[in-house]
Protein backbone atom coordinates (compact mmCIF):
# COMPACT_ATOMS: atom_id res chain seq x y z
CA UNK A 1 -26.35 -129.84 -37.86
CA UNK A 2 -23.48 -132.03 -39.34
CA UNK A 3 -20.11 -131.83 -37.83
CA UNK A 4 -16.92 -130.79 -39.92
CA UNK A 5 -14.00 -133.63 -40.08
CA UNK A 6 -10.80 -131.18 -38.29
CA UNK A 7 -8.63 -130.86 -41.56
CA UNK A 8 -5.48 -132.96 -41.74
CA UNK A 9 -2.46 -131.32 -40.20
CA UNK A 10 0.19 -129.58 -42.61
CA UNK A 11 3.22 -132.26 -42.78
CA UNK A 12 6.67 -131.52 -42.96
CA UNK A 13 7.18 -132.42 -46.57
CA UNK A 14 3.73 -130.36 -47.22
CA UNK A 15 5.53 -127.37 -45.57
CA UNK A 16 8.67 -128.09 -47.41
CA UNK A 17 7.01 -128.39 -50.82
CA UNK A 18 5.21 -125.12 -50.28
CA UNK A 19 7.98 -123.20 -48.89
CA UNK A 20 10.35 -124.39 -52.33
CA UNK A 21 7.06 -123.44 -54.90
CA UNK A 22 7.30 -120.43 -52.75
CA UNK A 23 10.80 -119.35 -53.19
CA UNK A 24 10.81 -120.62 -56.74
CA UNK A 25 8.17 -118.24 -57.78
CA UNK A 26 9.63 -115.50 -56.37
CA UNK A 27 12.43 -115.77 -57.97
CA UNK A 28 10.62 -115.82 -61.33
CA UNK A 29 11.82 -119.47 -62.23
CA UNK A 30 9.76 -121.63 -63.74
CA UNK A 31 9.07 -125.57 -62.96
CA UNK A 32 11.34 -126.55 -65.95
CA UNK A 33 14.14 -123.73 -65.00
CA UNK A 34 14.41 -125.29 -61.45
CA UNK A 35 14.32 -128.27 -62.67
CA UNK A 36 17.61 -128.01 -65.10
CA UNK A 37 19.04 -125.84 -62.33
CA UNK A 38 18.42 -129.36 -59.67
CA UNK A 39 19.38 -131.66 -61.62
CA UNK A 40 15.45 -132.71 -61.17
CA UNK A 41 12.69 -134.23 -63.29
CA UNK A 42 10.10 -131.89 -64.12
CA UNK A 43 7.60 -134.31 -62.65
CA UNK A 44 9.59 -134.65 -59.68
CA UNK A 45 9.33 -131.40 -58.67
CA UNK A 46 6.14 -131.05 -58.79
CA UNK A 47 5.89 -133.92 -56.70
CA UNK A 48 7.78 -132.28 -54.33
CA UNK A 49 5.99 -128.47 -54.58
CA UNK A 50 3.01 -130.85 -53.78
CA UNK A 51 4.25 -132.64 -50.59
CA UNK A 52 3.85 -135.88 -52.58
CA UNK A 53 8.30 -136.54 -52.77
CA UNK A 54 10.75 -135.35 -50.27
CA UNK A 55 14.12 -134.22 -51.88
CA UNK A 56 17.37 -135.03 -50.31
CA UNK A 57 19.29 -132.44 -48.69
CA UNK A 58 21.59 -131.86 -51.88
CA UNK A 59 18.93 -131.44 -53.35
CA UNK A 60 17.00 -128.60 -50.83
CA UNK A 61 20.34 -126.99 -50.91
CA UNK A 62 20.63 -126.68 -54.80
CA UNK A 63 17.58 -125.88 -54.95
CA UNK A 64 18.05 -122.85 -52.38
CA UNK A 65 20.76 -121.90 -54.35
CA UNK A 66 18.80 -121.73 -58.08
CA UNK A 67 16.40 -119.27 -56.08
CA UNK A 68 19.08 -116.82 -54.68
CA UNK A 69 17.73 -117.39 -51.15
CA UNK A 70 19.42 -115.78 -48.06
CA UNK A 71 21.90 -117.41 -45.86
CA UNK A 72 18.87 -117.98 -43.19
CA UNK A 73 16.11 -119.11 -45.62
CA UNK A 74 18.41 -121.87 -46.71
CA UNK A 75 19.08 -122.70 -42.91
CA UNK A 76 15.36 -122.87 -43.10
CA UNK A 77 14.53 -125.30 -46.26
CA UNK A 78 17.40 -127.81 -45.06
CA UNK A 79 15.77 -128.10 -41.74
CA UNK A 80 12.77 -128.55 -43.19
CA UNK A 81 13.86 -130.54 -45.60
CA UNK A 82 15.49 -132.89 -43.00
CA UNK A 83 12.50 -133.02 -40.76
CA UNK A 84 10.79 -134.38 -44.26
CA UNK A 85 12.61 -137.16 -44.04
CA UNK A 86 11.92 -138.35 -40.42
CA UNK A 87 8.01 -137.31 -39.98
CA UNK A 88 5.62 -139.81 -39.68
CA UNK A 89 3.07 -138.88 -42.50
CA UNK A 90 -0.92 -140.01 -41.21
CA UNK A 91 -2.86 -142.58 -43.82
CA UNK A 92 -5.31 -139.85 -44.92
CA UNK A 93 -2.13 -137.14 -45.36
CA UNK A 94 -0.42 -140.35 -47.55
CA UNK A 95 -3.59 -140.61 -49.80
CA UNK A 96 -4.87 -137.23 -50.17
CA UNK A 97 -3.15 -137.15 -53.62
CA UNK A 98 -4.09 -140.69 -54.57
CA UNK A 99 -2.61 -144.03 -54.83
CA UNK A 100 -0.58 -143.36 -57.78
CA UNK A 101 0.94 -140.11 -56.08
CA UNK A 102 2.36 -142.82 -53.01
CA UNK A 103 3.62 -144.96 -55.77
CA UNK A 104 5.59 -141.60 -57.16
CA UNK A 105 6.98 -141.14 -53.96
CA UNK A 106 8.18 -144.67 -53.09
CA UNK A 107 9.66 -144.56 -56.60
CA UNK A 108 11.56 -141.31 -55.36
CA UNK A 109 13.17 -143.25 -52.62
CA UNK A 110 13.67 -146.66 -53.99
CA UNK A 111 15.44 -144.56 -57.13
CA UNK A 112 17.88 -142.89 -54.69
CA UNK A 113 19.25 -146.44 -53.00
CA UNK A 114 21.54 -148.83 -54.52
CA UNK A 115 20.63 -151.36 -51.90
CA UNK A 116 17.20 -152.05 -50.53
CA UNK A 117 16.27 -154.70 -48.07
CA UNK A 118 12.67 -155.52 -47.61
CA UNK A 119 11.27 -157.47 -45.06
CA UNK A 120 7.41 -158.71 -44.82
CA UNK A 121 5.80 -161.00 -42.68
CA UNK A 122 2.16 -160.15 -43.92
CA UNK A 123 2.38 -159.81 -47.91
CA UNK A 124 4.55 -160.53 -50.65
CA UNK A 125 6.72 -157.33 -51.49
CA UNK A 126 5.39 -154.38 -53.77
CA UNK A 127 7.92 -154.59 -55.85
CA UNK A 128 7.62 -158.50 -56.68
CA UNK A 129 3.58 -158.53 -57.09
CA UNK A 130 1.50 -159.14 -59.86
CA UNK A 131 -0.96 -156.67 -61.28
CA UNK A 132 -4.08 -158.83 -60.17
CA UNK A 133 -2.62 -159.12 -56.60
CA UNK A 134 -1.37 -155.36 -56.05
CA UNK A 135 -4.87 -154.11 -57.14
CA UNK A 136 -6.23 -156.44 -54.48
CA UNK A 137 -4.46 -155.19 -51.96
CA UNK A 138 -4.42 -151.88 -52.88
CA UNK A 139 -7.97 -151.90 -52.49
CA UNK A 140 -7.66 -153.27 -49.02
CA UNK A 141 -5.42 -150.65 -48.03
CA UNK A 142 -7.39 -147.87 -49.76
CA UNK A 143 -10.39 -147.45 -47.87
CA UNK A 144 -11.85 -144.13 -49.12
CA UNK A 145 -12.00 -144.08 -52.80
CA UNK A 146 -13.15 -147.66 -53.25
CA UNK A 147 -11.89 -147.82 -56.82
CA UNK A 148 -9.83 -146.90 -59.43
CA UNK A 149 -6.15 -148.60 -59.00
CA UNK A 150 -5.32 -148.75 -62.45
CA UNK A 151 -2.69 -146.36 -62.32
CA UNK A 152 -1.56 -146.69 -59.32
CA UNK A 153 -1.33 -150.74 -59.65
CA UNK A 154 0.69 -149.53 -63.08
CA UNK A 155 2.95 -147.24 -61.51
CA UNK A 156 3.87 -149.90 -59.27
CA UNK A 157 4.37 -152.32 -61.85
CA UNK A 158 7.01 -149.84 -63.46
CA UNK A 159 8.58 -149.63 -60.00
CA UNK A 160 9.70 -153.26 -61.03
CA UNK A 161 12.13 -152.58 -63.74
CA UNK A 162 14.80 -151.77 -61.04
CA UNK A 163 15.05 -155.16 -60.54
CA UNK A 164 16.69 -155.95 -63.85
CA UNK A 165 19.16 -152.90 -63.44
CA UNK A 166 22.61 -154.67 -62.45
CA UNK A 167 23.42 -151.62 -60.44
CA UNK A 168 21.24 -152.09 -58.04
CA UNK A 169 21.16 -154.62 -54.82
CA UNK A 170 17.97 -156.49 -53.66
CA UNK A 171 17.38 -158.20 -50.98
CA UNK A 172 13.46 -160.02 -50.07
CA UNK A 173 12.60 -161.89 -47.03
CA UNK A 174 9.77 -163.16 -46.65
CA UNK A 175 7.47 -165.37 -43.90
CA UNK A 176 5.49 -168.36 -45.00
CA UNK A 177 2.70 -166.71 -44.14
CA UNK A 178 3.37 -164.02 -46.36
CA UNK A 179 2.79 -166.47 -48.78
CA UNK A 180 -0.27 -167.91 -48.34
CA UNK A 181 -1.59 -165.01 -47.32
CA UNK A 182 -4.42 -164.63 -50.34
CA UNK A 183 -6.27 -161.67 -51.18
CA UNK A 184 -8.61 -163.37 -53.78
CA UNK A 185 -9.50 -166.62 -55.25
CA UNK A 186 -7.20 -169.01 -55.40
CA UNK A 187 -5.53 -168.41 -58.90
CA UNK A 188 -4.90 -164.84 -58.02
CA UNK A 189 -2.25 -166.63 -55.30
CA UNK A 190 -1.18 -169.30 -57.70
CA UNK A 191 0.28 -166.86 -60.25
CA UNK A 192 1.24 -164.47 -57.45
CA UNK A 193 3.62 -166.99 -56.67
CA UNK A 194 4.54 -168.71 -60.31
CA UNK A 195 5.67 -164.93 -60.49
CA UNK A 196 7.78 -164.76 -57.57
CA UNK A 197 9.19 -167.96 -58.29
CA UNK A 198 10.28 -166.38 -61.26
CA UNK A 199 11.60 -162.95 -60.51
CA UNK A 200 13.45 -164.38 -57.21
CA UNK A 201 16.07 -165.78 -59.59
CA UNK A 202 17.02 -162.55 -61.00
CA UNK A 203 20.68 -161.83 -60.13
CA UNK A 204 20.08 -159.12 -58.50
CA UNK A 205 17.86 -160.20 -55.86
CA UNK A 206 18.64 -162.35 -52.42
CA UNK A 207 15.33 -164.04 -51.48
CA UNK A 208 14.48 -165.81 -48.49
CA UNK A 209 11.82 -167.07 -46.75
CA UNK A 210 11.33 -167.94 -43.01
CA UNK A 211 9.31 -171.03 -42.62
CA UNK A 212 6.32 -171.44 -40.19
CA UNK A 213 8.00 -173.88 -38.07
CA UNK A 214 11.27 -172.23 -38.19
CA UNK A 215 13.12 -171.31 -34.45
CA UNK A 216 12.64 -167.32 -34.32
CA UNK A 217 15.32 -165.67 -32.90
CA UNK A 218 13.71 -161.95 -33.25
CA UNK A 219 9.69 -160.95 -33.29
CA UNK A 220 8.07 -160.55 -36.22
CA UNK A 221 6.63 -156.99 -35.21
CA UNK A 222 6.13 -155.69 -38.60
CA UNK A 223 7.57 -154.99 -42.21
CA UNK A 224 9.79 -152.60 -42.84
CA UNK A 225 12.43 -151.79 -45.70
CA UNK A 226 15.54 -150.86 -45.62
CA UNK A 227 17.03 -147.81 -48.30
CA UNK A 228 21.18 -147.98 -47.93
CA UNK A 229 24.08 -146.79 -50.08
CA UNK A 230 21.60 -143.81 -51.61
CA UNK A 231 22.77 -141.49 -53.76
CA UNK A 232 24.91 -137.89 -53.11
CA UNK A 233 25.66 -139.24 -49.56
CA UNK A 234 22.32 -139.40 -48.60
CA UNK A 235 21.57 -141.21 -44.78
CA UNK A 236 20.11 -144.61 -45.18
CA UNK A 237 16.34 -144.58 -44.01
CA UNK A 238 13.98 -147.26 -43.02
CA UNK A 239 10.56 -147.03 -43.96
CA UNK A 240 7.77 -148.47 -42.12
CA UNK A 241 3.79 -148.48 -42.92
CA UNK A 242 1.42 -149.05 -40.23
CA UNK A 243 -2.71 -149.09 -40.62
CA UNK A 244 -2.76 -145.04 -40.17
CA UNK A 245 0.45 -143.82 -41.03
CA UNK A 246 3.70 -143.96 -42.72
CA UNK A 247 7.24 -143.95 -40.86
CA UNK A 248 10.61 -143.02 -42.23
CA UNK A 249 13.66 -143.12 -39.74
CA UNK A 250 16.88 -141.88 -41.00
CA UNK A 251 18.89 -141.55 -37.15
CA UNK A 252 21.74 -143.84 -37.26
CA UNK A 253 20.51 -145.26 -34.02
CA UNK A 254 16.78 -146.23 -35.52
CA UNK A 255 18.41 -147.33 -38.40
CA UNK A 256 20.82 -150.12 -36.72
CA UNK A 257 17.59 -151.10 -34.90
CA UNK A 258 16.10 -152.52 -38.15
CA UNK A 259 19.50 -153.78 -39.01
CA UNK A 260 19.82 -155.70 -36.40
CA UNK A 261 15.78 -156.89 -36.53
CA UNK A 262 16.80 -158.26 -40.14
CA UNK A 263 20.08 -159.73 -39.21
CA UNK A 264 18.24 -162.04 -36.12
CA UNK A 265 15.41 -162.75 -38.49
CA UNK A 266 17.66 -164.09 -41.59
CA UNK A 267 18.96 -166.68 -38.89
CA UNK A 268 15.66 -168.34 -39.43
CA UNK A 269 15.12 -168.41 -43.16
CA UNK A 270 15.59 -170.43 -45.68
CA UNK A 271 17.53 -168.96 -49.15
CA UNK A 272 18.16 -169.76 -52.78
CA UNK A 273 16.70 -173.12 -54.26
CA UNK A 274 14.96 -173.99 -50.51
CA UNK A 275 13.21 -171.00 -50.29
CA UNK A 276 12.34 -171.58 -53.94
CA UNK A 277 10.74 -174.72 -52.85
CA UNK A 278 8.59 -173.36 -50.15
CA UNK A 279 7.30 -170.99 -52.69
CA UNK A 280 6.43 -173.53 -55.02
CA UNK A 281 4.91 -176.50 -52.87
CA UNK A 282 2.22 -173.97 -51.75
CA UNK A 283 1.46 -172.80 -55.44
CA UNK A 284 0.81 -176.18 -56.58
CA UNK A 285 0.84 -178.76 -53.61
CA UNK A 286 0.31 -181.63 -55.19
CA UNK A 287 3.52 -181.31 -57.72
CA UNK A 288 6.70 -182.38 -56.12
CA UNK A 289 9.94 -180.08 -55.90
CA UNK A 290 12.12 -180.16 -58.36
């Protein structure tokens, strides 16, 4: 007799996304007529009907509103709605609509923030990787499926074209051993980092690196990214993956805390041309800096 895996428990932003579809369709309003009525993609609310995207509180509200809901199911959405925000969604919850879906959703966020700041002491940053290096570690991370990251190594590749928007604030730090940390033979690392050589000069991004034999002056627990001046007064939020689940933090309390973490750990990097350097001596060691 084989034993049945205990389904995975309903998340916030699952509850959310059914309770909206719900109201929606009662209302008799279509994906597209909620959509014009939000101000929302099409796309992105189904994303949200589907637990996949969280929508801001504006957005919950207005949404509420296009429905015709009562004064206390619209105290209910935006509490849901802002629960959404600070769950802690479980690995298997995170993949259950596929890698591609979690690059929707991280699109969603990074699209609502003017600034983000990204710290990673294990990996270079999603949004400065290759194609040959993200499917790499996609696969790492994705230990179901075993295959099939091309479109979820291209939506994160289209992720990228914030970068060039000069709107938008970027700021990378990085640890040494985030960069010679390699996920496949050597020339997937080589142009990993001929790339972020590259990109790094971009005007919109600050990049830094802290080198191995730097003084510390804060532990490097883990990575975590920082979303700030976000759109329709949304609260900043810091986002942090761990092996089995995903954290986002939006209390102005938790939120100083990673502040802070990135403030101590910026007193130990090296920026601009320097941390150009580093990247470069590692890609090909035997060249000398420019």
């Amino acid at each position: 007799m084989t034993s049945r895996r205990a389904p995975e428990p309903r998340t916030q932003r699952t509850q959310l996304g059914a309770e909206l579809r719900r109201v929606r369709m009662l209302a008799g309003l279509s994906g597209r007529k909620i959509a014009r009525a939000t101000g929302l993609s099409q796309a992105r609310v189904s994303r949200i009907e589907r637990g996949v995207s969280v929508p801001s509180l504006p957005e919950a509200a207005a949404w509420a509103a296009a429905a015709g809901v009562s004064d206390d199911r619209r105290a209910v959405i935006l509490a849901l709605a802002e629960a959404a925000v600070n769950e802690v969604a479980t690995f298997r919850a995170r993949l259950s609509h596929g890698l591609a879906a979690v690059q929707d959703s991280v699109r969603d966020l990074e699209a609502s923030a003017r600034v983000i700041r990204n710290f990673q002491p294990g990996i270079i940053p999603g949004l400065l990787q290759t194609a040959d290096y993200a499917r790499r570690i996609m696969a790492f991370a994705d230990i179901t499926s075993g295959g099939g990251y091309g479109a979820a190594v291209a939506a994160r590749l289209s992720r990228q074209q914030a970068l060039h928007d000069p709107a938008r604030s970027f700021e990378f730090l990085v640890t040494e051993a985030a960069l010679r940390y390699r996920p496949g033979p050597p020339a997937t690392l080589t142009a990993q980092l001929d790339h972020l050589a590259a990109v790094a000069t971009l005007e919109t991004i600050t990049f830094g690196v802290i080198p191995a034999d730097a003084q510390m002056h804060a532990i490097t627990r883990c990575g975590f990214i920082l979303y700030e001046d976000r759109t329709g007064d949304q609260p900043p939020v810091a986002a942090v993956e761990t092996p089995h689940a995903s954290l986002h933090a939006s209390d102005p309390a938790d939120v100083a805390l990673y502040r802070d973490q990135l403030a101590r750990l910026r007193e130990s990097a090296v920026n601009g041309a320097g941390a150009l350097n580093i990247v470069r001596s590692i890609a090909h060691p035997q060249q000398p800096p420019p």
